[in-house]
Protein backbone atom coordinates (compact mmCIF):
# COMPACT_ATOMS: atom_id res chain seq x y z
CA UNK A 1 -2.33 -25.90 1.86
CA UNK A 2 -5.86 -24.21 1.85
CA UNK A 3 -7.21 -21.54 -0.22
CA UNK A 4 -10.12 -20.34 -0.53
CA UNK A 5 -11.29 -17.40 -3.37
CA UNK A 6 -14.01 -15.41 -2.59
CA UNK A 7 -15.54 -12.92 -5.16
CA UNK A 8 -16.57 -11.96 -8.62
CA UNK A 9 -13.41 -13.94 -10.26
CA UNK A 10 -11.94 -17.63 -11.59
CA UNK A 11 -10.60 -19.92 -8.77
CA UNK A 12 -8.41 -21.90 -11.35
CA UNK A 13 -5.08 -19.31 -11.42
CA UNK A 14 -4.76 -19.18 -7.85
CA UNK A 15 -5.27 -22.99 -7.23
CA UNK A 16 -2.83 -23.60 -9.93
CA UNK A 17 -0.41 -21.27 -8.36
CA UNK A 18 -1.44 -23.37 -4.89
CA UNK A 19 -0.08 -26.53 -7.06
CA UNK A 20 2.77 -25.06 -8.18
CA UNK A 21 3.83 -23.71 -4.93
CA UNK A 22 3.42 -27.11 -3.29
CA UNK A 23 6.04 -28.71 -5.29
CA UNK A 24 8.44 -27.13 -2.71
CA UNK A 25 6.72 -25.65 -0.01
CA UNK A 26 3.57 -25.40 1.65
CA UNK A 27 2.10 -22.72 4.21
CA UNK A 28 0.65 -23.49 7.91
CA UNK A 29 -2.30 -21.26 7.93
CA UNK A 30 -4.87 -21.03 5.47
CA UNK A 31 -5.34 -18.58 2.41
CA UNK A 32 -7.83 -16.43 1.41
CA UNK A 33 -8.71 -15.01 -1.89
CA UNK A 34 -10.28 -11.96 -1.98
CA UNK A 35 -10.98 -10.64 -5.64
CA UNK A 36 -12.13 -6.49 -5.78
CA UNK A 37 -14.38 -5.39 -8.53
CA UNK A 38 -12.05 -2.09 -8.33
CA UNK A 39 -9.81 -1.92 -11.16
CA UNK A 40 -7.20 -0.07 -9.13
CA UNK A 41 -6.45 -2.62 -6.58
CA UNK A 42 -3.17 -3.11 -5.67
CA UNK A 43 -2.31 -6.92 -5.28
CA UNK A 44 -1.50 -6.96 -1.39
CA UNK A 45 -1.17 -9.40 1.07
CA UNK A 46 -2.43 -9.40 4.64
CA UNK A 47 -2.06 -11.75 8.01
CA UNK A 48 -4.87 -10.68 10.76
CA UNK A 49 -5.39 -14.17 11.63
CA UNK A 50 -4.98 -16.38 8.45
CA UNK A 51 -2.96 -15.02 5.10
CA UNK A 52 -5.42 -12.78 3.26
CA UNK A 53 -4.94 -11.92 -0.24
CA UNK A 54 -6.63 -8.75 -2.11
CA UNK A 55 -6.39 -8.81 -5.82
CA UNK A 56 -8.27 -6.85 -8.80
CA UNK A 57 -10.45 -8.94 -10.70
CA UNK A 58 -8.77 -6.99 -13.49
CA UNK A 59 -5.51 -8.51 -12.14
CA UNK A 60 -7.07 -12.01 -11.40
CA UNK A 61 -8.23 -12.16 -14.93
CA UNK A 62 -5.21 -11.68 -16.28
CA UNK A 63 -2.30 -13.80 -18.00
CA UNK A 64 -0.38 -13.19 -15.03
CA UNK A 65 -2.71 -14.16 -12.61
CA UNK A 66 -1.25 -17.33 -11.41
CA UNK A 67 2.44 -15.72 -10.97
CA UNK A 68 0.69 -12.73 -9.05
CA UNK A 69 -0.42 -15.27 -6.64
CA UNK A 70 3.02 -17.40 -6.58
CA UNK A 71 4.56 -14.72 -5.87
CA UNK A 72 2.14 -13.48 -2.56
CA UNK A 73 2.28 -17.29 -1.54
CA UNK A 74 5.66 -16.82 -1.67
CA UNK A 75 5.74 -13.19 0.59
CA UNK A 76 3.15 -15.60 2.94
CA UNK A 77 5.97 -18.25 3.34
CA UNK A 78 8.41 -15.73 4.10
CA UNK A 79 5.98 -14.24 6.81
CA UNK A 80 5.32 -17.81 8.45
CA UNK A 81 9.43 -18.41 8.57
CA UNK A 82 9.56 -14.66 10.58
CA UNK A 83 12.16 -14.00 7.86
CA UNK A 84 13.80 -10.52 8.97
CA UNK A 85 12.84 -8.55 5.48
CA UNK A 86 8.96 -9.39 6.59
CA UNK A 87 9.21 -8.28 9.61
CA UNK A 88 11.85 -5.63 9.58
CA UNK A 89 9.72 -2.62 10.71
CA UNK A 90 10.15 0.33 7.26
CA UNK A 91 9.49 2.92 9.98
CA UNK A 92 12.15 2.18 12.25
CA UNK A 93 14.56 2.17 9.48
CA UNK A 94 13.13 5.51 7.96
CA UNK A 95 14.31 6.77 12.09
CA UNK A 96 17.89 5.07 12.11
CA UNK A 97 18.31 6.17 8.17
CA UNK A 98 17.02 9.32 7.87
CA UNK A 99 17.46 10.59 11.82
CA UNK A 100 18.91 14.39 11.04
CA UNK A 101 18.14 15.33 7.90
CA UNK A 102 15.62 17.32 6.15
CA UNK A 103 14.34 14.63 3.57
CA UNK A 104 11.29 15.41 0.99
CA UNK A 105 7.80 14.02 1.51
CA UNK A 106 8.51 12.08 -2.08
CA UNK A 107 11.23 10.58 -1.06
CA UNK A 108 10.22 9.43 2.00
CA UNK A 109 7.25 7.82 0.02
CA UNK A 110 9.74 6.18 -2.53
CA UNK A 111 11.84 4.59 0.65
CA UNK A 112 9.05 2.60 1.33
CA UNK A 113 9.37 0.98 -2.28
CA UNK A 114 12.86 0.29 -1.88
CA UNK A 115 11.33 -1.60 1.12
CA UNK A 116 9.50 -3.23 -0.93
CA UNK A 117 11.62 -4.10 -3.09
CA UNK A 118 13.92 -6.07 -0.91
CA UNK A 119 10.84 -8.32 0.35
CA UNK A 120 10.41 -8.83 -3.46
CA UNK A 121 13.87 -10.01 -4.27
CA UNK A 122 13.33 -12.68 -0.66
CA UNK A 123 9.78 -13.65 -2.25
CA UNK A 124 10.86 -14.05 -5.78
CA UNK A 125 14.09 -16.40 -4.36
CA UNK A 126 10.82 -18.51 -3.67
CA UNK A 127 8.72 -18.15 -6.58
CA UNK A 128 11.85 -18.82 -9.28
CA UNK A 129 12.27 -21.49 -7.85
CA UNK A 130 8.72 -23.30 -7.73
CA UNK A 131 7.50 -21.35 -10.85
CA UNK A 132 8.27 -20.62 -14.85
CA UNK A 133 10.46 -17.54 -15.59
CA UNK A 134 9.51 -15.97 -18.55
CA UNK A 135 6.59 -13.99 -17.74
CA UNK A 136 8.42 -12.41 -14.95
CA UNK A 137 10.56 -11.18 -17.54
CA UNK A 138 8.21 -9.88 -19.91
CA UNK A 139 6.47 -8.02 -16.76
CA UNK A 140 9.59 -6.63 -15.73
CA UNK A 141 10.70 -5.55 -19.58
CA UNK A 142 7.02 -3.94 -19.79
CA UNK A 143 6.92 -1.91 -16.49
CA UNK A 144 10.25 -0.64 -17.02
CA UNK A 145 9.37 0.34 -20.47
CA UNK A 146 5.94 2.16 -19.83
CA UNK A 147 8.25 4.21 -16.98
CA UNK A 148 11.10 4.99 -19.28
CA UNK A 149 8.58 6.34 -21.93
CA UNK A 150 6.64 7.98 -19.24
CA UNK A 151 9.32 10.68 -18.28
CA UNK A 152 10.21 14.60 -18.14
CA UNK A 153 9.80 15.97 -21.31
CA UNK A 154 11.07 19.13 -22.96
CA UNK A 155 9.52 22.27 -22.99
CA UNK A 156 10.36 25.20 -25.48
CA UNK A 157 11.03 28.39 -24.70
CA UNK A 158 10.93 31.08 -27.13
CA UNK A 159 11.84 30.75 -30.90
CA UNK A 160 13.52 27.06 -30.80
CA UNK A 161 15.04 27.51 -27.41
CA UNK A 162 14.18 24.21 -25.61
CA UNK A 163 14.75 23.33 -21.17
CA UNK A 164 15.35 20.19 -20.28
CA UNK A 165 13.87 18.16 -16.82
CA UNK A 166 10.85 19.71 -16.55
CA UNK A 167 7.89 17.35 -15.24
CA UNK A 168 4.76 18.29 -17.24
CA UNK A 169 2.42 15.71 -16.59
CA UNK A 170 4.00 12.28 -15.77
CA UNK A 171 3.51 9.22 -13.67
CA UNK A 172 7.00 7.99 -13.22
CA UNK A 173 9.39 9.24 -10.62
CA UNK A 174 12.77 9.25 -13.26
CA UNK A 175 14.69 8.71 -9.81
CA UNK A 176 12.45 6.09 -8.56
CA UNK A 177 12.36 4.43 -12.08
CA UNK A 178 16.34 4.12 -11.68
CA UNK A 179 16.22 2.40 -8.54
CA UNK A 180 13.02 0.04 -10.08
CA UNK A 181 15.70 -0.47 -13.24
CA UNK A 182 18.42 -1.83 -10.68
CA UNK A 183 15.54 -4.39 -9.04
CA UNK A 184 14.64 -5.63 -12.14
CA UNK A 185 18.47 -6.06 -13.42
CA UNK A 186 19.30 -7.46 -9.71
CA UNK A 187 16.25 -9.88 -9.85
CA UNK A 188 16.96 -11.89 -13.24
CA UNK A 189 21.04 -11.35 -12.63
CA UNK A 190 20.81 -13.23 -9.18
CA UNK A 191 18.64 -16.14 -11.28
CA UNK A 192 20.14 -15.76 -14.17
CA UNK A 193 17.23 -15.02 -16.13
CA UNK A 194 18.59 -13.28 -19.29
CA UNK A 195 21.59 -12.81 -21.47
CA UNK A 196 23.17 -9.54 -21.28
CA UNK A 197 22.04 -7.95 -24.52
CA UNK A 198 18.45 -8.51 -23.31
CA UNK A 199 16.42 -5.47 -23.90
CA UNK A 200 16.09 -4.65 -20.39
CA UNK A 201 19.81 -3.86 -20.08
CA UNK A 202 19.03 -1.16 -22.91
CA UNK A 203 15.73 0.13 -20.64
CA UNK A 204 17.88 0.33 -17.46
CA UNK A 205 20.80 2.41 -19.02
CA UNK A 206 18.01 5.01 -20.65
CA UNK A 207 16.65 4.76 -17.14
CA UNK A 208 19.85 5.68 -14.96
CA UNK A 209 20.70 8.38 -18.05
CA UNK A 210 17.14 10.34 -16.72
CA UNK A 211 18.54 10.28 -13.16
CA UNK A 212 22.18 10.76 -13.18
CA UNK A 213 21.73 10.99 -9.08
CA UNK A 214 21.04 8.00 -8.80
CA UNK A 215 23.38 5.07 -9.23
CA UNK A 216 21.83 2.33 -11.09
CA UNK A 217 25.03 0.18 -10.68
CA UNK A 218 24.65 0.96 -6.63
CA UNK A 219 21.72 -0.27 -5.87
CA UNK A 220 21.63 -3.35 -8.33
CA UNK A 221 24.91 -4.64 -6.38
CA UNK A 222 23.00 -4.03 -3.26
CA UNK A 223 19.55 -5.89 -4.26
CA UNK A 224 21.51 -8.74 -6.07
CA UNK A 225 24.01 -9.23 -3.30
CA UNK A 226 21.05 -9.27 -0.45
CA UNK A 227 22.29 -12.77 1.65
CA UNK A 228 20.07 -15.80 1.69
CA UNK A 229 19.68 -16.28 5.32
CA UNK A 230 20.13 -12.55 6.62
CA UNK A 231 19.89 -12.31 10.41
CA UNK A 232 18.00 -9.72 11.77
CA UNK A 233 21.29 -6.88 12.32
CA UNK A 234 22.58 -7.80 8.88
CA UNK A 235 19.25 -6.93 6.85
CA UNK A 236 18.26 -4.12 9.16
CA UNK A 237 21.78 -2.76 8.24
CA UNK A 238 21.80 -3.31 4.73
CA UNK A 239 17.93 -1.26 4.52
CA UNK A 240 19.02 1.28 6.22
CA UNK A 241 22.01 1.97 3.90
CA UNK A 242 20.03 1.64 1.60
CA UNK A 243 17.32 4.34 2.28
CA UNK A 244 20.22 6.21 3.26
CA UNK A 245 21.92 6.04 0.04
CA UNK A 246 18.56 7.14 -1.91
CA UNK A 247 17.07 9.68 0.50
CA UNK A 248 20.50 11.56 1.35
CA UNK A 249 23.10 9.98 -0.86
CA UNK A 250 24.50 8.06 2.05
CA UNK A 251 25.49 10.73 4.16
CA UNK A 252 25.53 9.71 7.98
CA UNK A 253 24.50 12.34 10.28
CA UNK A 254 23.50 11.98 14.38
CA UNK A 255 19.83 12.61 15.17
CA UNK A 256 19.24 15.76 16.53
């Protein structure tokens, strides 16, 4: 397995991760590094030719630098095996999901994440097994605490009269931080990660409590019960109820 890193960062987490990853598995085309000076860099993965990876050097700096790169290795391997939730097309389920209905810009935005999401929970059924566990954990506890904290707050009105659900200035999406909740409880249920008073059991409930629309128990049955070895009907089927359920609380209706 080749990589190469290219850019103002260390080699060592992401030939470590390379190490790790070839206990089990191994990738046909070669990988490239690329490491941003930009702070805000998403950690992304590309395939024009051969797998292309664009990290932060914020991110590739960090104590989570090697598991970053596992777990694109691991999104690579599911590429080169044509596995349907990499290359399930997100706008042709958007069409088949949302075909008929008026949906908001925002959600539209936040199907794509729930997209995302079920590539994650196919690339982390790779990286758990090839790499440690805890610092997945701790990642997940922190996100989903820095989004639970980061949500509508109340603003007064008048002498001690107070209205709820009003977004002042926030980050999080308290709907979108639900559905993030139920990946995070699917994830370390379906590898059994944690015991059930762990702390992010406690974050998920204050979580689903700031979006009562959205059912935390719904979509952690349908990350956590995502097959193995989907064919490409089964997982098309199971996004598309999926975007349904969030963007129009599952209601069918026939394209215009």
């Amino acid at each position: 397995m080749e990589v190469h890193v290219h850019g103002p960062g260390p080699a060592a987490p992401f030939l470590r991760a390379r190490d790790l990853f070839e206990t089990e598995y191994d990738l046909d085309s070669p990988v490239h590094v690329r490491i941003r000076e930009n702070p805000d860099e998403r950690t992304w993965t590309a395939h024009p030719d051969d797998h292309v990876l664009n990290i932060s050097r914020q991110a590739a700096t960090s104590a989570m630098a090697r598991e970053l790169a596992l777990h694109e290795f691991a999104h690579m391997a599911r590429h080169e095996e044509a596995h349907p939730s990499h290359t399930q097309s997100t706008e042709e389920v958007l069409f088949l999901a949302l075909a008929g209905n008026s949906v908001e810009r925002r959600r539209v935005t936040h199907c794509y994440q729930i997209a995302n999401h079920m590539k994650d929970i196919y690339a982390d059924d790779i990286t758990l097994r090839v790499g440690p566990t805890h610092k997945l954990v701790s990642f997940l506890e922190s996100e989903l605490a820095s989004a639970v904290a980061d949500q509508p707050t109340r603003e007064r009105e008048g002498a001690g009269r107070e209205r709820d659900g009003l977004r002042l200035t926030s980050t999080s999406d308290p709907e979108m931080t639900a559905v993030n909740a139920a990946f995070a409880l699917a994830l370390v249920e379906r590898h059994d990660l944690v015991d059930s008073d762990h702390r992010l059991y406690d974050l998920a409930h204050a979580a689903a409590n700031d979006a009562p629309e959205v059912s935390l128990a719904e979509f952690k049955h349908r990350f956590k019960s995502l097959g193995p070895d989907p064919d490409e009907s089964e997982y098309r089927r199971s996004l598309v109820e999926a975007t349904r359920e969030f963007a129009v609380g599952g209601k069918e209706q026939a394209a215009d």
